[in-house]
C-alpha atoms as a PDB file:
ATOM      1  CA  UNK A   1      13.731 -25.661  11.048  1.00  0.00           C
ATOM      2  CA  UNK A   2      14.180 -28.510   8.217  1.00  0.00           C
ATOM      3  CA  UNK A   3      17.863 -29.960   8.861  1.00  0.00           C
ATOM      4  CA  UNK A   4      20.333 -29.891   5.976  1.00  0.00           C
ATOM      5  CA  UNK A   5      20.693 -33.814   6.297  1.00  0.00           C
ATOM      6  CA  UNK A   6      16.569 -34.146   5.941  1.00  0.00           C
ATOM      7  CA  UNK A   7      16.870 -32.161   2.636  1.00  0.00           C
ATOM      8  CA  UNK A   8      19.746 -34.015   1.103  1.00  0.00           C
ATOM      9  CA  UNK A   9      17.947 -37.220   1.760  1.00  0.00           C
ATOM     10  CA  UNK A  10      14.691 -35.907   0.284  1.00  0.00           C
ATOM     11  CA  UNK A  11      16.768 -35.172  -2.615  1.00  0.00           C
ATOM     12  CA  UNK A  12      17.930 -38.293  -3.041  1.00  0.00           C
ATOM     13  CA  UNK A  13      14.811 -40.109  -2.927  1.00  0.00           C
ATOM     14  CA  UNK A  14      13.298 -37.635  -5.806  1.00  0.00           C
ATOM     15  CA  UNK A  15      16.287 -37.942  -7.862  1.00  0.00           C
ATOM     16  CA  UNK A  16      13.795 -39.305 -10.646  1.00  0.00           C
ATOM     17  CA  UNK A  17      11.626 -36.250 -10.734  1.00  0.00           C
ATOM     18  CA  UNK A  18      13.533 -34.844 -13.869  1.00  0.00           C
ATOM     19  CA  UNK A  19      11.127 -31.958 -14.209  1.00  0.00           C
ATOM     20  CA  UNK A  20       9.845 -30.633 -10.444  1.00  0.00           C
ATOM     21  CA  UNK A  21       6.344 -31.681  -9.538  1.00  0.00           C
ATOM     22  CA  UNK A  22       3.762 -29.212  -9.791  1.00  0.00           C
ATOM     23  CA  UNK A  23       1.701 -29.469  -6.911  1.00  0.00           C
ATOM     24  CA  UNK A  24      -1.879 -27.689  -6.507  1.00  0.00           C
ATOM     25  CA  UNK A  25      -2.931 -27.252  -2.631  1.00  0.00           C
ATOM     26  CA  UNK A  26      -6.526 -26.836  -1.192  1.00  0.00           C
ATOM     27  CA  UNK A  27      -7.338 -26.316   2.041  1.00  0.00           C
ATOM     28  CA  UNK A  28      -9.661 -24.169   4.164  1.00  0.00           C
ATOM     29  CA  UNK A  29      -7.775 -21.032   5.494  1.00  0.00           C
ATOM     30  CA  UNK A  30      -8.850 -22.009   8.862  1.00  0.00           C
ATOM     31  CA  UNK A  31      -6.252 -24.619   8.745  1.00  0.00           C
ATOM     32  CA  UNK A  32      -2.778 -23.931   8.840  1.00  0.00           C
ATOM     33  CA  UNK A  33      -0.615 -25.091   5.442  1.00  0.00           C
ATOM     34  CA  UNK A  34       1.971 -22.924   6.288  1.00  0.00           C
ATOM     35  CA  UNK A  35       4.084 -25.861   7.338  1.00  0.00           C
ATOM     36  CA  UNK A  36       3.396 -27.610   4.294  1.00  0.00           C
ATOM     37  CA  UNK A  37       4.129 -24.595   2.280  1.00  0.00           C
ATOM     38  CA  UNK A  38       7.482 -24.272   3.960  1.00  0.00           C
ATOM     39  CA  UNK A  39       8.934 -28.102   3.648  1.00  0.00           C
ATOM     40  CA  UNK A  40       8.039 -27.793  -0.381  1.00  0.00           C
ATOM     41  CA  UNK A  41       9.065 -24.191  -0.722  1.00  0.00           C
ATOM     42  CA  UNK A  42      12.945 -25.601   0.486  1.00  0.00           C
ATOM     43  CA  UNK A  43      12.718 -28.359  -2.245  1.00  0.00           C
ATOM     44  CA  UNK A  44      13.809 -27.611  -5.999  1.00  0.00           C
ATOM     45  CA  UNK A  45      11.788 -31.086  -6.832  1.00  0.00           C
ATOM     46  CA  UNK A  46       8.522 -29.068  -6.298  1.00  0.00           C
ATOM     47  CA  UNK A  47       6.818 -26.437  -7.749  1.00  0.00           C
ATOM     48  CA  UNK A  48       3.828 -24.796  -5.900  1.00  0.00           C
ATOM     49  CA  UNK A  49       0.912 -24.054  -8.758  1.00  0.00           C
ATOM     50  CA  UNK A  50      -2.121 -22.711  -6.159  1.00  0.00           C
ATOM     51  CA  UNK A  51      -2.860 -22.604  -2.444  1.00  0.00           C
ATOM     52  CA  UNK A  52      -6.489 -21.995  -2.673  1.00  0.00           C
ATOM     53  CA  UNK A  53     -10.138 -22.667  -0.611  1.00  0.00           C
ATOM     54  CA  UNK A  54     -12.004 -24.833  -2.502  1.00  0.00           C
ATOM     55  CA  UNK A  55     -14.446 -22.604  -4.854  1.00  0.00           C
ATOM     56  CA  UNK A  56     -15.654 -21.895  -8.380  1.00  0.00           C
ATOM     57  CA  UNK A  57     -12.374 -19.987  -9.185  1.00  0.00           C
ATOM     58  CA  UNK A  58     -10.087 -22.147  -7.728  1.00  0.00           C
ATOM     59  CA  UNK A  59     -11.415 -25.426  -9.653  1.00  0.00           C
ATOM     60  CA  UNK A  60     -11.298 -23.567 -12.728  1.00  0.00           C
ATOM     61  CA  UNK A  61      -7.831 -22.856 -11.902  1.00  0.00           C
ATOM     62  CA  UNK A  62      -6.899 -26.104 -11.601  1.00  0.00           C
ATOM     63  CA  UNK A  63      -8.807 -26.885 -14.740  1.00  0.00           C
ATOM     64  CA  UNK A  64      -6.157 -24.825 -16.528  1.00  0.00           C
ATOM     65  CA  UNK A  65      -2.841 -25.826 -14.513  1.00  0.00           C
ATOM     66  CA  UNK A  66      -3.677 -29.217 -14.669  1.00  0.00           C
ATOM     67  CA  UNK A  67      -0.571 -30.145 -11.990  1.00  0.00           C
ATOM     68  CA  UNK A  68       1.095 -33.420 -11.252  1.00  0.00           C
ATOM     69  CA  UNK A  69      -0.122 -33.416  -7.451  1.00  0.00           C
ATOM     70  CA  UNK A  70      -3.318 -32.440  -5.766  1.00  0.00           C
ATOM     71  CA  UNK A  71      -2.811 -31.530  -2.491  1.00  0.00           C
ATOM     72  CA  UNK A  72      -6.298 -32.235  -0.888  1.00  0.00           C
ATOM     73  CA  UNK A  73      -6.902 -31.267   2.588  1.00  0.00           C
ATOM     74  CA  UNK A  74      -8.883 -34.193   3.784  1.00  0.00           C
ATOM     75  CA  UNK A  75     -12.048 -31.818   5.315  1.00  0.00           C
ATOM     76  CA  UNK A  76     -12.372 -30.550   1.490  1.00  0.00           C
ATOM     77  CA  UNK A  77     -13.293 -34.132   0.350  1.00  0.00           C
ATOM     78  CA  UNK A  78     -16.759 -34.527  -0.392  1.00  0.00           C
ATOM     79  CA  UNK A  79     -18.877 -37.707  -0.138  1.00  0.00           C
ATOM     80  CA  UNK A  80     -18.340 -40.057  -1.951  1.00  0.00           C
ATOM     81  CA  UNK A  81     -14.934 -40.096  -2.954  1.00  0.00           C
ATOM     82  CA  UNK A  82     -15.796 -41.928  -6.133  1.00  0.00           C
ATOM     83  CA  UNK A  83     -17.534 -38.351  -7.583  1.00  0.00           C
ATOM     84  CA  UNK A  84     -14.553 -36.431  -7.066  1.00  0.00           C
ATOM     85  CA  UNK A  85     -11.658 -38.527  -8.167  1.00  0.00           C
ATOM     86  CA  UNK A  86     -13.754 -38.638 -11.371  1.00  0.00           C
ATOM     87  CA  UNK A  87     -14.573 -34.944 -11.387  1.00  0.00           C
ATOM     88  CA  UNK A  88     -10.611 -34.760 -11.001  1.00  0.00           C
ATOM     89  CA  UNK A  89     -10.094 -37.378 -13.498  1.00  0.00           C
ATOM     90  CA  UNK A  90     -12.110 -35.707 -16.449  1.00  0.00           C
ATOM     91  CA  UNK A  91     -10.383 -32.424 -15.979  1.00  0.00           C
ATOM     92  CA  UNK A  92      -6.559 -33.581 -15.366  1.00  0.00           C
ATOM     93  CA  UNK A  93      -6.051 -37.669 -16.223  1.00  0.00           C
ATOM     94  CA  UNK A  94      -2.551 -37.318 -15.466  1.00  0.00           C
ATOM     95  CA  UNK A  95      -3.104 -35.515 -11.918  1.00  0.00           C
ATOM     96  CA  UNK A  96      -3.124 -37.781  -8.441  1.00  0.00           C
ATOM     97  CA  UNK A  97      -4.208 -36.867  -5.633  1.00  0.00           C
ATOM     98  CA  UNK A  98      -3.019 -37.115  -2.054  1.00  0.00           C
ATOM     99  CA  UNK A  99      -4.740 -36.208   1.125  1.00  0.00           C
ATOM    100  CA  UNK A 100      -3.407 -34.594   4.056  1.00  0.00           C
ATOM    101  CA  UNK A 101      -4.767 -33.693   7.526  1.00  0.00           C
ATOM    102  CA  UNK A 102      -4.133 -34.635  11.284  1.00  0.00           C
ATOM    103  CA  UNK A 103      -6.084 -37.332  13.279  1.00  0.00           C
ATOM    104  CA  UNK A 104      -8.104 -38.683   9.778  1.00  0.00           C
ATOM    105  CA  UNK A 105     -10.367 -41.237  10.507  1.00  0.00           C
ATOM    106  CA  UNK A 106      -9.411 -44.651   9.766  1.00  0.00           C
ATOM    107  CA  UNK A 107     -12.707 -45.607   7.624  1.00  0.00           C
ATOM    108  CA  UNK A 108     -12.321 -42.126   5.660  1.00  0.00           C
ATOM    109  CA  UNK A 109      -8.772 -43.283   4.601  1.00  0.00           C
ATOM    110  CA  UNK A 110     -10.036 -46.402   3.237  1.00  0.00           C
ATOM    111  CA  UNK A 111     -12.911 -44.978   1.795  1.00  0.00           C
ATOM    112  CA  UNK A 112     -10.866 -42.104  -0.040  1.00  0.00           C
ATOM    113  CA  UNK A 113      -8.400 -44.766  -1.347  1.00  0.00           C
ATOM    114  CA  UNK A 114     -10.871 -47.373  -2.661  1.00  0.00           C
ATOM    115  CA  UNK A 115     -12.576 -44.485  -3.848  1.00  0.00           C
ATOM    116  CA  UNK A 116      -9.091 -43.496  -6.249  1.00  0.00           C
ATOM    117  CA  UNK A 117      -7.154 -41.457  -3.872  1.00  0.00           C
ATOM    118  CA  UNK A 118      -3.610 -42.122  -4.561  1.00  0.00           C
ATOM    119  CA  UNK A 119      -2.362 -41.697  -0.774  1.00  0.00           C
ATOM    120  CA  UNK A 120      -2.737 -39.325   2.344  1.00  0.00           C
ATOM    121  CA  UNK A 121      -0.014 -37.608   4.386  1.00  0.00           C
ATOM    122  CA  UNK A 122      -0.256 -36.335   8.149  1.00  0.00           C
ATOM    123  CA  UNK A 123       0.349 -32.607   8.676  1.00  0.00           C
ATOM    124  CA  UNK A 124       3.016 -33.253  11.716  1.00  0.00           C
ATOM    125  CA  UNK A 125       5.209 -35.470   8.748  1.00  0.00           C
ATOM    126  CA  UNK A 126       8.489 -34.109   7.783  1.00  0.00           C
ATOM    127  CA  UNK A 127      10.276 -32.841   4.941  1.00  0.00           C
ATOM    128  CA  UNK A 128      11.513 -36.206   3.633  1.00  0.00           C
ATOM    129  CA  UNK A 129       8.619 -37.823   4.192  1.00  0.00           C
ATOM    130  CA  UNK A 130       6.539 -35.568   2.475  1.00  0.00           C
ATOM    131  CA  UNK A 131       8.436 -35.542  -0.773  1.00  0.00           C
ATOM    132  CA  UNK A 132       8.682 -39.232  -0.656  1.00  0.00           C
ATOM    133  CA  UNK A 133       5.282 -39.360  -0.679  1.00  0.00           C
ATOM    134  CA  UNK A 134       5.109 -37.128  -3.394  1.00  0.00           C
ATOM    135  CA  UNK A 135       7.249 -38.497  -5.700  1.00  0.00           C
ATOM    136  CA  UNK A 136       5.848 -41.983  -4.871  1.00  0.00           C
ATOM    137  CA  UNK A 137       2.386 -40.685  -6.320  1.00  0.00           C
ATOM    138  CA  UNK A 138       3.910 -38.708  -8.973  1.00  0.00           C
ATOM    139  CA  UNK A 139       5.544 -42.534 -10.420  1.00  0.00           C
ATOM    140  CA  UNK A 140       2.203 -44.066 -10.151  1.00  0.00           C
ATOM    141  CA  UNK A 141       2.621 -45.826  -6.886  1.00  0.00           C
ATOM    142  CA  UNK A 142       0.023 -45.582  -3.876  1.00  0.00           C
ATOM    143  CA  UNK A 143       1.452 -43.819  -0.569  1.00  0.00           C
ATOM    144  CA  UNK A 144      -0.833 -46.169   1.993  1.00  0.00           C
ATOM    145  CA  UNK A 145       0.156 -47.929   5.244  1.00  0.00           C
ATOM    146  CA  UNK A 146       0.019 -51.712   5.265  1.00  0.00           C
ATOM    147  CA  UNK A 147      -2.316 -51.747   7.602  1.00  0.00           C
ATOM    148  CA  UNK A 148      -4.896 -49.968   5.522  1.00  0.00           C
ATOM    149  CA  UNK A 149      -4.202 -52.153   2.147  1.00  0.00           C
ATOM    150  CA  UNK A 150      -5.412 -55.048   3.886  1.00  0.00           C
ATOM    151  CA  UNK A 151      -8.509 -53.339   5.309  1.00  0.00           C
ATOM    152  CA  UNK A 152      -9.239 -52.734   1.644  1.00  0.00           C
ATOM    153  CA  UNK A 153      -8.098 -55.949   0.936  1.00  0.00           C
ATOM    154  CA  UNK A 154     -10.705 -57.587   2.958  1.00  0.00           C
ATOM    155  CA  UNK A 155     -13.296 -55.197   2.093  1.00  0.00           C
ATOM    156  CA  UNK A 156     -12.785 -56.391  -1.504  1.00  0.00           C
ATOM    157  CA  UNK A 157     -13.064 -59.685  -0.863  1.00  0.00           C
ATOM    158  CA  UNK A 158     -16.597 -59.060   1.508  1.00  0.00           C
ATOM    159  CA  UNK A 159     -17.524 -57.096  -1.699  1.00  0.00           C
ATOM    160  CA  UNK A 160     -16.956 -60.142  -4.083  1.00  0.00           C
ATOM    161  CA  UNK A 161     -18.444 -61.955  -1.860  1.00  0.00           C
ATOM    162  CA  UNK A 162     -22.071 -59.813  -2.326  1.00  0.00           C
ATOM    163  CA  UNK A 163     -21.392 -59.723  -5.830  1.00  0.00           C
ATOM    164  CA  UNK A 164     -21.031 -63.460  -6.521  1.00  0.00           C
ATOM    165  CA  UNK A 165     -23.958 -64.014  -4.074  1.00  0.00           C
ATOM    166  CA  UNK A 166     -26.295 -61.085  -5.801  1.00  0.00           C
ATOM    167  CA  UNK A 167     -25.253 -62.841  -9.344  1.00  0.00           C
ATOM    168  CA  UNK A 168     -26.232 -66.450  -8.242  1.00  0.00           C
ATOM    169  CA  UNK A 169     -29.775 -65.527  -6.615  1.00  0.00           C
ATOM    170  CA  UNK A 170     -30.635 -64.116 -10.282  1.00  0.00           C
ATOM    171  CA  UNK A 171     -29.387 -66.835 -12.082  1.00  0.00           C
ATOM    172  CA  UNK A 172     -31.622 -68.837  -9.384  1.00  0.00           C
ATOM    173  CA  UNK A 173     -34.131 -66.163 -10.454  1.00  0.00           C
ATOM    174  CA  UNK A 174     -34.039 -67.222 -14.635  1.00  0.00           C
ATOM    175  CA  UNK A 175     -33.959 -70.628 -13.696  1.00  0.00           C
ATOM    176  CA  UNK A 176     -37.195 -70.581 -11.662  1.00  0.00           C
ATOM    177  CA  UNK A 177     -38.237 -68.435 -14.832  1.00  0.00           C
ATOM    178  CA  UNK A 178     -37.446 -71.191 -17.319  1.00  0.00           C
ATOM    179  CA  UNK A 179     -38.366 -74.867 -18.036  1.00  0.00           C
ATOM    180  CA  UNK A 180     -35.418 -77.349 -18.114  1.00  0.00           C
ATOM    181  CA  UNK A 181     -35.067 -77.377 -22.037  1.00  0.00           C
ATOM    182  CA  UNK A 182     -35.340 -73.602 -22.231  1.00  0.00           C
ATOM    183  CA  UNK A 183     -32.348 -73.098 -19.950  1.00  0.00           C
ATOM    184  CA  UNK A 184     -30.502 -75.877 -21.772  1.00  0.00           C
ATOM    185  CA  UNK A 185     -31.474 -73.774 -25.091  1.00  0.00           C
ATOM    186  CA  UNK A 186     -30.861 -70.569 -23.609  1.00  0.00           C
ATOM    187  CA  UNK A 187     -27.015 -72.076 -22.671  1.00  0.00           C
ATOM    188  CA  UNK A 188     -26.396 -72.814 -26.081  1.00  0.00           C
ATOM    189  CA  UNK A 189     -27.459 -69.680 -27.738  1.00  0.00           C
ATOM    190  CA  UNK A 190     -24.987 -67.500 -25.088  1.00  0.00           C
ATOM    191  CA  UNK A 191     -22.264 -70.347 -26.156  1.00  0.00           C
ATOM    192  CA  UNK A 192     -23.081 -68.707 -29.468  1.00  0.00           C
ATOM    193  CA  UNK A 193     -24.908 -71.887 -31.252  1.00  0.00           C
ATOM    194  CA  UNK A 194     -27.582 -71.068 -34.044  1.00  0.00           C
ATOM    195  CA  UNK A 195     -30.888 -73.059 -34.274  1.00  0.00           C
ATOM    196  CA  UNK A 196     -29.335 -76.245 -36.148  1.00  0.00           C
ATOM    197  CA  UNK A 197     -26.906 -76.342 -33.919  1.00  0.00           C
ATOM    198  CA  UNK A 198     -28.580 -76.398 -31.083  1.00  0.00           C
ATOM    199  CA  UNK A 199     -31.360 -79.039 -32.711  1.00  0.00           C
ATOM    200  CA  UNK A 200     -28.464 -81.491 -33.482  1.00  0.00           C
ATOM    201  CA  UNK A 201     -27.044 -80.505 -29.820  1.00  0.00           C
ATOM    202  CA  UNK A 202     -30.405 -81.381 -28.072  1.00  0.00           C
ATOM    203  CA  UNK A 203     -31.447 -84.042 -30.583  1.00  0.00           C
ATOM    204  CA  UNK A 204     -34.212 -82.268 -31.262  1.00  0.00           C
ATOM    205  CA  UNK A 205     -36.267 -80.177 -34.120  1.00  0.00           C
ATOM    206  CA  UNK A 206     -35.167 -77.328 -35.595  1.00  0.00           C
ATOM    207  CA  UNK A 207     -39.507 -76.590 -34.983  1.00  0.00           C
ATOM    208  CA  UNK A 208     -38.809 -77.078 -31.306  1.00  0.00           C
ATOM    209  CA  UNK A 209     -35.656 -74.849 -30.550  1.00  0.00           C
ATOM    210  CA  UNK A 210     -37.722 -71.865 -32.198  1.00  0.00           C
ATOM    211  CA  UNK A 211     -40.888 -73.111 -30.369  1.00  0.00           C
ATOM    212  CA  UNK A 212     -38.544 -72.654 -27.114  1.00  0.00           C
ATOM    213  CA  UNK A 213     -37.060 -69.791 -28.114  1.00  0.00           C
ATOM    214  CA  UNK A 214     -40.281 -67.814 -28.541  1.00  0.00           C
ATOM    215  CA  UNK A 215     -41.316 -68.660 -25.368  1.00  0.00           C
ATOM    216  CA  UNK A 216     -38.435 -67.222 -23.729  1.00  0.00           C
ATOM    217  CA  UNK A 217     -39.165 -64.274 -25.806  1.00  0.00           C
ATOM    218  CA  UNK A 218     -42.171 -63.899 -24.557  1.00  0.00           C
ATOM    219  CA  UNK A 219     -40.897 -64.227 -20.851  1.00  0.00           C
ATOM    220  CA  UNK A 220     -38.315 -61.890 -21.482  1.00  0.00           C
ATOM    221  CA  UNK A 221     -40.207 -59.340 -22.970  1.00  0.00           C
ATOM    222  CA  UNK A 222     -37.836 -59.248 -26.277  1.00  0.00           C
ATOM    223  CA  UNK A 223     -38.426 -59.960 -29.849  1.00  0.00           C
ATOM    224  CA  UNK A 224     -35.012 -61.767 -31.114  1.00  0.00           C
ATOM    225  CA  UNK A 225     -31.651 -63.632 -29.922  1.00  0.00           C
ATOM    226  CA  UNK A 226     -29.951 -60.288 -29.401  1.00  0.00           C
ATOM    227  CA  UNK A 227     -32.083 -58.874 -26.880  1.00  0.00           C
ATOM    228  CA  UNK A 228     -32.252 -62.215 -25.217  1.00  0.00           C
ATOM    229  CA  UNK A 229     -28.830 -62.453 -24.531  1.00  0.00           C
ATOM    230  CA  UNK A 230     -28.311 -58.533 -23.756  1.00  0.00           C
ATOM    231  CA  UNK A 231     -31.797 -59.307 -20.924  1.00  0.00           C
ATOM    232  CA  UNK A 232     -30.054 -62.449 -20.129  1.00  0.00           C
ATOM    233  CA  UNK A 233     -26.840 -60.223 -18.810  1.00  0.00           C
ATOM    234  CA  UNK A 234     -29.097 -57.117 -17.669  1.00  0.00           C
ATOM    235  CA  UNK A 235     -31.007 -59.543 -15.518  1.00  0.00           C
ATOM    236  CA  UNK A 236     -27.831 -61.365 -13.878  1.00  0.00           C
ATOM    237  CA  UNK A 237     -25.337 -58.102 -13.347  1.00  0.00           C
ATOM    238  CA  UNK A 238     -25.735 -56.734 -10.471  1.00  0.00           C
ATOM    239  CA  UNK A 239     -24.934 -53.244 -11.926  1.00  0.00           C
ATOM    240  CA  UNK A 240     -28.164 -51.152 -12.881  1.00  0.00           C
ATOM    241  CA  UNK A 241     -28.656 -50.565 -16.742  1.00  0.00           C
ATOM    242  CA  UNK A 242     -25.410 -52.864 -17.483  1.00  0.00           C
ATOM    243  CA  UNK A 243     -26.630 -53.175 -21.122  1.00  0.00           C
ATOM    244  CA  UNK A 244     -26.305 -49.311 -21.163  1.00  0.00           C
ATOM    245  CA  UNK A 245     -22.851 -49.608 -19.387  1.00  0.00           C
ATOM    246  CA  UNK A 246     -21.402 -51.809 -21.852  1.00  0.00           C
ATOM    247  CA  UNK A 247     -22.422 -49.591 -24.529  1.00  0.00           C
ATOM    248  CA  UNK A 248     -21.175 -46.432 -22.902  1.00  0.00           C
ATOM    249  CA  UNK A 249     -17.725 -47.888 -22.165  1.00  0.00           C
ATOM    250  CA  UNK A 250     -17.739 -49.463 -25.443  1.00  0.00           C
ATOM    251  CA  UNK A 251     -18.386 -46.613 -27.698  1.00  0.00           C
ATOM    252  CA  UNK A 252     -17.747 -43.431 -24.931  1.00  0.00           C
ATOM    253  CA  UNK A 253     -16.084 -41.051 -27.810  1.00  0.00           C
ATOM    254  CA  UNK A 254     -18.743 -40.811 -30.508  1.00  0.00           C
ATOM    255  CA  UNK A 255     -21.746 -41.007 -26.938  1.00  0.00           C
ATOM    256  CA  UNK A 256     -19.913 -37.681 -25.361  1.00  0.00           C
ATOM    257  CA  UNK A 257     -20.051 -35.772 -28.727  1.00  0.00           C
ATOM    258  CA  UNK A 258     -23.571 -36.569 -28.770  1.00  0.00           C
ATOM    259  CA  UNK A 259     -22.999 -38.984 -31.851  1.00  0.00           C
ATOM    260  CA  UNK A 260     -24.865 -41.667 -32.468  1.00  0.00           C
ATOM    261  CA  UNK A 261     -22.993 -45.132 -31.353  1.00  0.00           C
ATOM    262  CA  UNK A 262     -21.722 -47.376 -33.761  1.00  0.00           C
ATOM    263  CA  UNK A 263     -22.702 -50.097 -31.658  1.00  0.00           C
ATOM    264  CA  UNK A 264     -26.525 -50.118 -31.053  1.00  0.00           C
ATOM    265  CA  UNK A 265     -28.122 -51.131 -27.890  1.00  0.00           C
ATOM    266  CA  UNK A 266     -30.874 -53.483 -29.804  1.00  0.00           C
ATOM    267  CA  UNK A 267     -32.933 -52.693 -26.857  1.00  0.00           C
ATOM    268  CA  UNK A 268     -33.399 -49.272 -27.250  1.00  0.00           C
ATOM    269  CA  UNK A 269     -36.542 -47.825 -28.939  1.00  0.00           C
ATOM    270  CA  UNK A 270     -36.688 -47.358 -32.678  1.00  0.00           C
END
């Protein structure tokens, strides 16, 4: 039985939810929600949308309910996180999602929350508790313990750490690819310089930047400064097809209406 004082409190700490927050559940019907069900059902800050087993029906009613809160039960999430946070995402922008389950394993819950998952409850947690978490996620804010945002912390760093290594054995990798003046001329055409600039820069002939530049052409396997630069980039990013990234990020409206981009990956076939 939820004490009186437990509610009160709860309703103090959601004071801010003006409108109550619609919360859809999922969870196998092998486990137990009704406990769950109960602490919301004695809140007016929450409105149940759907308790439903994950399935073809019940995504599509999400799809149309679109609530503030999805109440995840943490055997339903598949692997990796990443996919269904953006599945999520697509469907409902403005929905978060919390987690909830007993005994969770410690790498799952940093996995789920580097992964977008705004924070995780325990199913033994009470009343307050629970709509604290709630309304924590509902505002934007992440419902984690401590101990778990340094984890991540750390695992960000160890991850930047890969990153910055990955990125300096490919720039080793162009440089064992180029001459000495080609990676001095290659510099100054990513600093943005055109041919007579970079002559006068390198005291040189206009005859023997383009002599250098074809030659890195050649080596690159493009035709003309753009696709030298966007090769340059491909070739140092770690991420796979980043030309093709950029271009996707850049111009994502017109790409998912199957129009073409305004701006043109130079690399792509005529």
């Amino acid at each position: 039985m939820v004490s009186k004082a437990a509610l009160d409190h709860s309703k103090r700490v959601v004071h801010a939810m003006i409108d109550p927050a619609r919360v859809y559940i999922v969870a196998k019907q092998d486990f137990s929600v009704d406990g769950v069900l109960r602490l919301m059902e004695t809140s007016d800050d929450i409105k149940i949308v759907a308790c439903a087993e994950s399935s073809d029906s019940c995504w599509k009613k999400f799809q149309e309910e679109k609530p503030d809160i999805l109440l995840l039960h943490y055997t339903m999430v598949p692997v990796p996180v990443q996919h269904m946070v953006t599945k999520v995402r697509e469907a409902s922008p403005e929905t978060h999602i919390i987690v909830f389950g007993q005994q969770m394993p410690r790498d799952f819950l940093v996995d789920a929350v580097i992964g977008g998952v705004r924070g995780y409850v325990n199913e033994n947690m009470d009343s307050a508790h629970l709509l604290r978490a709630i309304a924590a996620v509902r505002d934007g804010r992440l419902w984690v313990e401590r101990s778990i945002l340094e984890q991540i912390a750390v695992h960000a760093m160890e991850v930047q750490g890969v990153i910055e290594k990955t990125i300096l054995e490919r720039i080793d990798m162009i440089r064992t690819l180029l001459t000495p003046r080609e990676a001095t001329v290659l510099r100054l055409v990513l600093d943005g310089l055109v041919t007579k600039e970079i002559a006068v820069t390198m005291n040189v002939s206009e005859q023997s930047v383009k002599m250098h530049l074809n030659h890195m052409f050649a080596k690159f396997g493009v035709t003309n400064r753009a696709q030298l630069i966007l090769q340059t980039y491909a070739r140092v990013c770690p991420v796979t097809n980043v030309v093709r990234l950029f271009r996707m990020s850049l111009d994502r409206f017109r790409v998912s209406r199957n129009k073409r981009p305004l701006i043109t990956d130079p690399l792509d076939p005529v």
